[in-house]
C-alpha atoms as a PDB file:
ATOM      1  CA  UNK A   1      96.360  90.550  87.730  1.00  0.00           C
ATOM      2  CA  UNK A   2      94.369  87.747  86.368  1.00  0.00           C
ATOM      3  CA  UNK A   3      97.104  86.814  84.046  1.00  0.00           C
ATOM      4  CA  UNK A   4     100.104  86.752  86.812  1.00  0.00           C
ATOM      5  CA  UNK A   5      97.759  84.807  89.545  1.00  0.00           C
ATOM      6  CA  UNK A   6      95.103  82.497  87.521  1.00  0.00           C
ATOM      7  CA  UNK A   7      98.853  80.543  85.802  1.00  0.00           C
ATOM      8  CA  UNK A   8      98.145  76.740  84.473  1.00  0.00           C
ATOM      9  CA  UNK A   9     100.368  75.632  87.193  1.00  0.00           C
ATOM     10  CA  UNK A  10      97.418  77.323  90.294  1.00  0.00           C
ATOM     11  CA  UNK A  11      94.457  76.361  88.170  1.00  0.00           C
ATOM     12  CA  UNK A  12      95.630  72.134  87.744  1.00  0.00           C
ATOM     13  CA  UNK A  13      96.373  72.384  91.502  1.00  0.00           C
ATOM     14  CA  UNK A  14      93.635  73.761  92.875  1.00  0.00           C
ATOM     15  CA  UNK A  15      91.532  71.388  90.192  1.00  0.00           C
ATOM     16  CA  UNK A  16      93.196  68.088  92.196  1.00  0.00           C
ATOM     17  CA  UNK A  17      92.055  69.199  95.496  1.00  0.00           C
ATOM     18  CA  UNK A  18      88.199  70.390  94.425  1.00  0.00           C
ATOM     19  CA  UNK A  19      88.629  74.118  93.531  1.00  0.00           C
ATOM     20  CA  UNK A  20      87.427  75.968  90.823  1.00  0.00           C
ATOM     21  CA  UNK A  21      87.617  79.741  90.467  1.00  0.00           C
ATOM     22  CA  UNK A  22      84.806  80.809  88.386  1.00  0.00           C
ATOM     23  CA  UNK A  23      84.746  84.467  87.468  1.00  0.00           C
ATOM     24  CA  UNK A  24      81.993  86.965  87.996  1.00  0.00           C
ATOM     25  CA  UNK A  25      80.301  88.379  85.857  1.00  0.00           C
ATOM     26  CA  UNK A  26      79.982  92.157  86.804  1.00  0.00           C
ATOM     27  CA  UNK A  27      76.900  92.858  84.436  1.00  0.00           C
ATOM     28  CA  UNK A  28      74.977  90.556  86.226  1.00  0.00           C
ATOM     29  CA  UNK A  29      73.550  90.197  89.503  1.00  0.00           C
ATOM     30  CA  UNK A  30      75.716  89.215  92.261  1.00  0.00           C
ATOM     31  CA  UNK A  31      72.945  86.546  93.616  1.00  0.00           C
ATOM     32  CA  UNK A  32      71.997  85.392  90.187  1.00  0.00           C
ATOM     33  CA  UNK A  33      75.584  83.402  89.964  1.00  0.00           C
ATOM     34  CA  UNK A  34      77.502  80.707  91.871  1.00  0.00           C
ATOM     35  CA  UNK A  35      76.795  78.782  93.838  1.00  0.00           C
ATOM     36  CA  UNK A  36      79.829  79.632  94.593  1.00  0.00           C
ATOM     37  CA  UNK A  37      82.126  78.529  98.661  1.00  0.00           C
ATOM     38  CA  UNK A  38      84.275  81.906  98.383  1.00  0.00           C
ATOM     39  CA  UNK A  39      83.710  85.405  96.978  1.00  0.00           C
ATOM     40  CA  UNK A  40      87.656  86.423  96.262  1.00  0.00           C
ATOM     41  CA  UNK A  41      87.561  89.668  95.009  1.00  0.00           C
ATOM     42  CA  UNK A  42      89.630  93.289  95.388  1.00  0.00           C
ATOM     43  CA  UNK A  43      87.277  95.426  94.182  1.00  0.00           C
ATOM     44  CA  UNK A  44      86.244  98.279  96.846  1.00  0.00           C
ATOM     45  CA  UNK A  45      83.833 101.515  96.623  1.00  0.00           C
ATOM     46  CA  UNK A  46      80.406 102.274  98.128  1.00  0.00           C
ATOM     47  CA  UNK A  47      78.291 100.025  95.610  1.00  0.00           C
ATOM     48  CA  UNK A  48      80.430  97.073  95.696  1.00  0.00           C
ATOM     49  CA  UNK A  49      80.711  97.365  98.942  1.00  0.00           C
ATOM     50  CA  UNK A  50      76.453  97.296  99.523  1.00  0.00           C
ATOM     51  CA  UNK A  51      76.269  94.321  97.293  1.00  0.00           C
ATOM     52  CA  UNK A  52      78.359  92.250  99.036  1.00  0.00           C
ATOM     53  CA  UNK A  53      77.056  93.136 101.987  1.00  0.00           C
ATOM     54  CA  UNK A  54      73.215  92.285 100.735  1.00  0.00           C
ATOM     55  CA  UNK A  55      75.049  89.255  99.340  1.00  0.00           C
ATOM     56  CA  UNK A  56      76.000  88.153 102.631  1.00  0.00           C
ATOM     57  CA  UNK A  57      73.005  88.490 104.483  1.00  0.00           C
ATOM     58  CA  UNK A  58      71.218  86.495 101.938  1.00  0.00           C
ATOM     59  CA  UNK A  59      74.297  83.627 101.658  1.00  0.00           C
ATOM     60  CA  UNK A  60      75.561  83.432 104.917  1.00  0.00           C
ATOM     61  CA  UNK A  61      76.840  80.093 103.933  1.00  0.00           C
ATOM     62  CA  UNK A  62      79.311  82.171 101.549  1.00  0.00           C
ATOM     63  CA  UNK A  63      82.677  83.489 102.592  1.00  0.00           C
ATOM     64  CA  UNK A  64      83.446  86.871 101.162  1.00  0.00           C
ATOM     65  CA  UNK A  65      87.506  87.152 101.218  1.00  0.00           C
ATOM     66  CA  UNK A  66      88.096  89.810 102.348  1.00  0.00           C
ATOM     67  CA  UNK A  67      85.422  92.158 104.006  1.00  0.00           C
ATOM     68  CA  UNK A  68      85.576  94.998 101.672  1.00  0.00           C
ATOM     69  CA  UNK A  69      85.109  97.688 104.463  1.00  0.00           C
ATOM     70  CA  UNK A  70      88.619  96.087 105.589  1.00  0.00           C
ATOM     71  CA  UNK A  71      90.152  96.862 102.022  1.00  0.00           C
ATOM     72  CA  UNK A  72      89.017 100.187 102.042  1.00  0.00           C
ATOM     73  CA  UNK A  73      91.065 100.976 104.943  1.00  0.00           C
ATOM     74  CA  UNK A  74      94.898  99.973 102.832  1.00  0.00           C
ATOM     75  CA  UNK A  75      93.428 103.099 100.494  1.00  0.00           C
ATOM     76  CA  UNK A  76      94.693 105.460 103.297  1.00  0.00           C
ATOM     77  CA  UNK A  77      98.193 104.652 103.164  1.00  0.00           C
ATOM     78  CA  UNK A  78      99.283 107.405 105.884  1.00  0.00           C
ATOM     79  CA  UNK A  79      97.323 106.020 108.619  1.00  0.00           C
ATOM     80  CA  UNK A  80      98.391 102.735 107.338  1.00  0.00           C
ATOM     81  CA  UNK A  81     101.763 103.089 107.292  1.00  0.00           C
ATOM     82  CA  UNK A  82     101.880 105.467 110.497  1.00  0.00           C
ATOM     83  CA  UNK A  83      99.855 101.931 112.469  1.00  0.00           C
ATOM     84  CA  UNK A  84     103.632 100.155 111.409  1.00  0.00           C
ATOM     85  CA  UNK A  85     105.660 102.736 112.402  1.00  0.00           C
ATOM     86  CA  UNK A  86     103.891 102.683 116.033  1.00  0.00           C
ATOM     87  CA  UNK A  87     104.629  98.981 115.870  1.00  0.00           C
ATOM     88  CA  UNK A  88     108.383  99.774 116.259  1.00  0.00           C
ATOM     89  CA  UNK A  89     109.732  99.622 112.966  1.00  0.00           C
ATOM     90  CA  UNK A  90     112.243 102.142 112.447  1.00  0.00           C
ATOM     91  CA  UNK A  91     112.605 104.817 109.482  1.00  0.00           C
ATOM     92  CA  UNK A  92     115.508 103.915 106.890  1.00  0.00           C
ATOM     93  CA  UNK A  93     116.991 104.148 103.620  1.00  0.00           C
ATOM     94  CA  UNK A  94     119.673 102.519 101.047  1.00  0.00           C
ATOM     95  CA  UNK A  95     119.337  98.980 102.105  1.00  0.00           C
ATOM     96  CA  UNK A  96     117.862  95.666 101.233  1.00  0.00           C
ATOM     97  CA  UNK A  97     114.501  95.211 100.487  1.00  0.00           C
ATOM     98  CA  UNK A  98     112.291  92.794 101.616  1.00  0.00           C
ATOM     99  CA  UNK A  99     108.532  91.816 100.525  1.00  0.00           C
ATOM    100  CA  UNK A 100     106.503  90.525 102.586  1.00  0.00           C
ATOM    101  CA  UNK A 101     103.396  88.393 101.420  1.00  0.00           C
ATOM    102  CA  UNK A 102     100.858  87.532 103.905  1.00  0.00           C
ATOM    103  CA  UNK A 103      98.262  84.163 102.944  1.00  0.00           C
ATOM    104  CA  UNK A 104      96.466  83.348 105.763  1.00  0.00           C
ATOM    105  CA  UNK A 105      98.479  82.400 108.317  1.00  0.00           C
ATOM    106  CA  UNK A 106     101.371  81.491 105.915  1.00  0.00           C
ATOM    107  CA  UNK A 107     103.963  84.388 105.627  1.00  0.00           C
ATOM    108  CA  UNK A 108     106.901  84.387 102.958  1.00  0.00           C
ATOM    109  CA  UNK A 109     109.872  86.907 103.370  1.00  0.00           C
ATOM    110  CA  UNK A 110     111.110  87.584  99.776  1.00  0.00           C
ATOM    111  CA  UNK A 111     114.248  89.473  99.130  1.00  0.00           C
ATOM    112  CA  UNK A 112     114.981  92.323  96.846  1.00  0.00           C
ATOM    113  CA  UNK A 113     118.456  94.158  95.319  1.00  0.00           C
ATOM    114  CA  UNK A 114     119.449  97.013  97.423  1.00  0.00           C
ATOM    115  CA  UNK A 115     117.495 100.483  96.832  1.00  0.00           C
ATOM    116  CA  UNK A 116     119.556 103.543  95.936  1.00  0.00           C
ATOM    117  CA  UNK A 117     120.265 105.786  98.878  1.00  0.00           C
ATOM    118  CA  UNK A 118     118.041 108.825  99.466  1.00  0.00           C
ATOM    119  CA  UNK A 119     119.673 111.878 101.170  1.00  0.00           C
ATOM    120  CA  UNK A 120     117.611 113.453 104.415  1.00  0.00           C
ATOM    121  CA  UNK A 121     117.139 116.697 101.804  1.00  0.00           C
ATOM    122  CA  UNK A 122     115.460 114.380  99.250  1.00  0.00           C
ATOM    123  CA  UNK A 123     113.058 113.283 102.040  1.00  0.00           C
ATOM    124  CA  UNK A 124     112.222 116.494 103.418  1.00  0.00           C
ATOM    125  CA  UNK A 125     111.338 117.495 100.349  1.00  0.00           C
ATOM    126  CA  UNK A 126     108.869 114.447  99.479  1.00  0.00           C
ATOM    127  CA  UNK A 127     105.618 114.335 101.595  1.00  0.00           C
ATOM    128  CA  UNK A 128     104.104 111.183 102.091  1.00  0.00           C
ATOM    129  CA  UNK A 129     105.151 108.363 100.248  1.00  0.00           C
ATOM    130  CA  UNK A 130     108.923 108.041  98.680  1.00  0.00           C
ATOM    131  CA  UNK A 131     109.180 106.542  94.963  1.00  0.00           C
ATOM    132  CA  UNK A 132     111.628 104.011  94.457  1.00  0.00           C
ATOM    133  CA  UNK A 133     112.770 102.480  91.271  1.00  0.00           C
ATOM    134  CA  UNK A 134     111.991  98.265  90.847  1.00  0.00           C
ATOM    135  CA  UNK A 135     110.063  98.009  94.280  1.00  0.00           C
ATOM    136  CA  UNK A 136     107.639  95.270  92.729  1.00  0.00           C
ATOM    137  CA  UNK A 137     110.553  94.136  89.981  1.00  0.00           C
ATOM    138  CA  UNK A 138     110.179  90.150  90.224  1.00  0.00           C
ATOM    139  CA  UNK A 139     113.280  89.692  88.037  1.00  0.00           C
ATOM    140  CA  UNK A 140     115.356  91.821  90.769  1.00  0.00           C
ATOM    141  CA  UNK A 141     116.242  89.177  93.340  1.00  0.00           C
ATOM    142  CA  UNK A 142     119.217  89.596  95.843  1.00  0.00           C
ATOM    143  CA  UNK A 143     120.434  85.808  96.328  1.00  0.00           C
ATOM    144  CA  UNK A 144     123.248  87.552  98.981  1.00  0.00           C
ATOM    145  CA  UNK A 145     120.958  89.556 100.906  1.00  0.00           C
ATOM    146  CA  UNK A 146     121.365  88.301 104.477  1.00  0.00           C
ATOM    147  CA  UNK A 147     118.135  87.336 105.872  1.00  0.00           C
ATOM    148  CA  UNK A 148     118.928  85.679 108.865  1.00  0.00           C
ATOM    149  CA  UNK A 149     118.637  88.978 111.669  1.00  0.00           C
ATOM    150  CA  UNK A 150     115.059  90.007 111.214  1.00  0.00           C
ATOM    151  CA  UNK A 151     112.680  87.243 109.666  1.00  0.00           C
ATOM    152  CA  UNK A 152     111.410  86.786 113.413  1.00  0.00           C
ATOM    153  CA  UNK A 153     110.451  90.281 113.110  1.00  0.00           C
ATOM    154  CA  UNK A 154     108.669  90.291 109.998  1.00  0.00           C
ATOM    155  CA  UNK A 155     106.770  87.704 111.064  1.00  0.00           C
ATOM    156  CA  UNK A 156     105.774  88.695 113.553  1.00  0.00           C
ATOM    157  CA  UNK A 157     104.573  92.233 112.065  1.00  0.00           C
ATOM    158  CA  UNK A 158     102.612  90.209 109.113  1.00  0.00           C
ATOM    159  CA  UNK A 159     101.038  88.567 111.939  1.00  0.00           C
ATOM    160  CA  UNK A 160      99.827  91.100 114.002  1.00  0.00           C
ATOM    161  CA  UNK A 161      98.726  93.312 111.335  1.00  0.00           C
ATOM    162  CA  UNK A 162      96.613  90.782 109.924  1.00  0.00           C
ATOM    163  CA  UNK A 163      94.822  90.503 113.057  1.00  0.00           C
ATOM    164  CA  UNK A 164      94.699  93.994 113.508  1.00  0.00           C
ATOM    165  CA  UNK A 165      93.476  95.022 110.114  1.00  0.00           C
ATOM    166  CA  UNK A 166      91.022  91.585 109.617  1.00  0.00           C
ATOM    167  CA  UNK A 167      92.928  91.379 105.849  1.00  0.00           C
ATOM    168  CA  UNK A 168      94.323  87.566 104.719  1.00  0.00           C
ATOM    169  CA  UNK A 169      96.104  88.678 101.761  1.00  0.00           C
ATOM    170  CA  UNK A 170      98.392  91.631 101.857  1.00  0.00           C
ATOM    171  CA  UNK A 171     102.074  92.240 101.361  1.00  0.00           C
ATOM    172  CA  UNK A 172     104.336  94.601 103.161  1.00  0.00           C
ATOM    173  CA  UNK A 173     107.614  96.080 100.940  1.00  0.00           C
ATOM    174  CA  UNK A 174     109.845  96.365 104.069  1.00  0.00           C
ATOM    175  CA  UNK A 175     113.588  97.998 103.885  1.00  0.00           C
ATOM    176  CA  UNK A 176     115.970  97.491 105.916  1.00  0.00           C
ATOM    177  CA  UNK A 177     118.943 100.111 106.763  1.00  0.00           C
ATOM    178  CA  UNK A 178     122.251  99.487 104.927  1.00  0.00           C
ATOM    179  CA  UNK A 179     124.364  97.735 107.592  1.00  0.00           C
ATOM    180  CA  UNK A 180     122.118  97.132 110.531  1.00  0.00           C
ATOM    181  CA  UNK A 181     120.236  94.413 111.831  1.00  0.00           C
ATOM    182  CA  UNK A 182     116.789  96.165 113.088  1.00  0.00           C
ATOM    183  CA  UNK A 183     116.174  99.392 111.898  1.00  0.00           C
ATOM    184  CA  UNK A 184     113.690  98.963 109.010  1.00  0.00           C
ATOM    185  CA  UNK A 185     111.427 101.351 106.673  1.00  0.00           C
ATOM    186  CA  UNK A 186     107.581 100.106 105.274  1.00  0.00           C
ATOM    187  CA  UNK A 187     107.299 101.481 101.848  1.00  0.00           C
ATOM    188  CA  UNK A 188     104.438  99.999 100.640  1.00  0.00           C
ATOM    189  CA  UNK A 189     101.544  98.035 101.750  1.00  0.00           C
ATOM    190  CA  UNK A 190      98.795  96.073  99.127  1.00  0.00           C
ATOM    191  CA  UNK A 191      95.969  94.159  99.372  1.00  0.00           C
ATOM    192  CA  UNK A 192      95.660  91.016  97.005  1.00  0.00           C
ATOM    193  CA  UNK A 193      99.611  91.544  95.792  1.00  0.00           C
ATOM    194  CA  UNK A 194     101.064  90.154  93.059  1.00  0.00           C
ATOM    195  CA  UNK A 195     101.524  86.434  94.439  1.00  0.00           C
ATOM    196  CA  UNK A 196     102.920  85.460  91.363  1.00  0.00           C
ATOM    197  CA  UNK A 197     106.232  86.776  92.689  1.00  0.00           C
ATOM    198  CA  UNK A 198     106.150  84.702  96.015  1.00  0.00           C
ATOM    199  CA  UNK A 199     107.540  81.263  95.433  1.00  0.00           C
ATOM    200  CA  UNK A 200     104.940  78.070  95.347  1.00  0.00           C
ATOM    201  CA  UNK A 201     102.309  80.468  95.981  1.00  0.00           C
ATOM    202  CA  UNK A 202      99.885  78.002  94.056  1.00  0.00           C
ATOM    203  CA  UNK A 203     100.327  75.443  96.463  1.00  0.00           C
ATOM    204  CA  UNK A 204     100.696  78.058  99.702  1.00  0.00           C
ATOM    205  CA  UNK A 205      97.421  79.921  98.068  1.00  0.00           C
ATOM    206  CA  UNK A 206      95.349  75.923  98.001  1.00  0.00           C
ATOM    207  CA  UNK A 207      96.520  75.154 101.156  1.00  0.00           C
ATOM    208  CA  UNK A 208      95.441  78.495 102.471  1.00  0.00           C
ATOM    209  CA  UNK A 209      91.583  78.291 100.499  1.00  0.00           C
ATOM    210  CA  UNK A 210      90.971  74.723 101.801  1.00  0.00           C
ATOM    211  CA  UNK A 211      91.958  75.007 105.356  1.00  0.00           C
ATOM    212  CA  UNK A 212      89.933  78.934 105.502  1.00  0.00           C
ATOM    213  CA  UNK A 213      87.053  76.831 103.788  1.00  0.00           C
ATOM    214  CA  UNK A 214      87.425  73.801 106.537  1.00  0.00           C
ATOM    215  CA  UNK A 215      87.248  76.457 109.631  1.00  0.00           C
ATOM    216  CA  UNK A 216      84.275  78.498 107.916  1.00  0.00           C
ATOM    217  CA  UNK A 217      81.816  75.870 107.826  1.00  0.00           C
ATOM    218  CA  UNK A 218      82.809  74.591 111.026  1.00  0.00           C
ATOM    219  CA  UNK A 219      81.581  77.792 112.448  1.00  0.00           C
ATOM    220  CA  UNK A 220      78.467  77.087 110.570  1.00  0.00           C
ATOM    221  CA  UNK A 221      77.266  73.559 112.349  1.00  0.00           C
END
């Protein structure tokens, strides 16, 4: 993860406009390092989870991206994906796939190569969560795919759900029914994806830490 997010090109970007990401050093005490302007982390569990939270109350000047107790919730990934389904998006198979990062408030559609069809029997017989082949692939890019009909939508789902949930960085893996225009299938959601697949995500991921940073500490004064 470290290798595919902290690339040259990020770290010389967010240098010019006054970020450094410093790593932390798990061995040690949380309050014993820094200072630091942002905890970004995706590391959940009970412990974790009571250090950051003692962390917090003692550097309330910190922002800790994101609450941890808000993390936890993407391990459930039934009631996850069952809160999208009640949001109107519509069970399908064999079509295009779409992935769906989420920064902030910025939200970039990416498109995928068509997904091999899955017969109702091969669904019925899988509980929970369907395996498909090259999901997270970044080499397998559909240049044709037709994105025009439901970007609006996706949008607007990103949107929502990062209200609902309280999460800034997430991704969706969306497909969307062979020959239709609006009936679509979440297969996956994760927190803290691999942005390296999202294109300019160094300067959409700066952009996103210094204007988060800007509206923290105005809440502060």
């Amino acid at each position: 993860k470290l290798n595919s997010f902290l690339r040259p090109k990020l770290q010389g970007l967010a240098r010019n406009k006054g970020i450094s990401f410093v790593p932390i050093d798990q061995s040690r005490p949380l309050s014993d390092q820094g200072p630091f302007d942002i905890v970004l982390h995706k590391m959940t569990g009970r412990e974790w989870r009571q250090i950051l939270e003692e962390y917090r109350q003692t550097h309330p000047k910190v922002l800790v991206l994101d609450p941890p107790d808000a993390i936890q919730h993407l391990h459930n990934r039934q009631s996850m994906l069952q809160c999208v389904a009640d949001m109107n998006l519509f069970e399908s198979y064999g079509g295009v796939l779409f992935k769906v990062f989420i920064v902030g408030e910025a939200i970039k559609v990416v498109r995928r190569f068509s997904l091999p069809d899955v017969t109702i029997r091969e669904l019925s017989t899988n509980v929970g969560v369907y395996q498909f082949p090259r999901v997270s692939c970044a080499a397998a890019c559909a240049d044709d795919a037709d994105l025009d009909p439901s970007v609006a939508d996706m949008f607007m789902v990103g949107s929502n759900l990062s209200l609902l949930w309280g999460l800034r960085l997430f991704n969706l893996d969306i497909i969307r029914e062979h020959g239709t225009r609006d009936h679509f299938y979440v297969l996956d959601i994760n927190y803290f994806p691999g942005y390296g697949k999202m294109p300019r995500y160094e300067q959409i991921f700066t952009d996103f830490i210094l204007n988060l940073m800007n509206r923290f500490l105005q809440t502060l004064y």
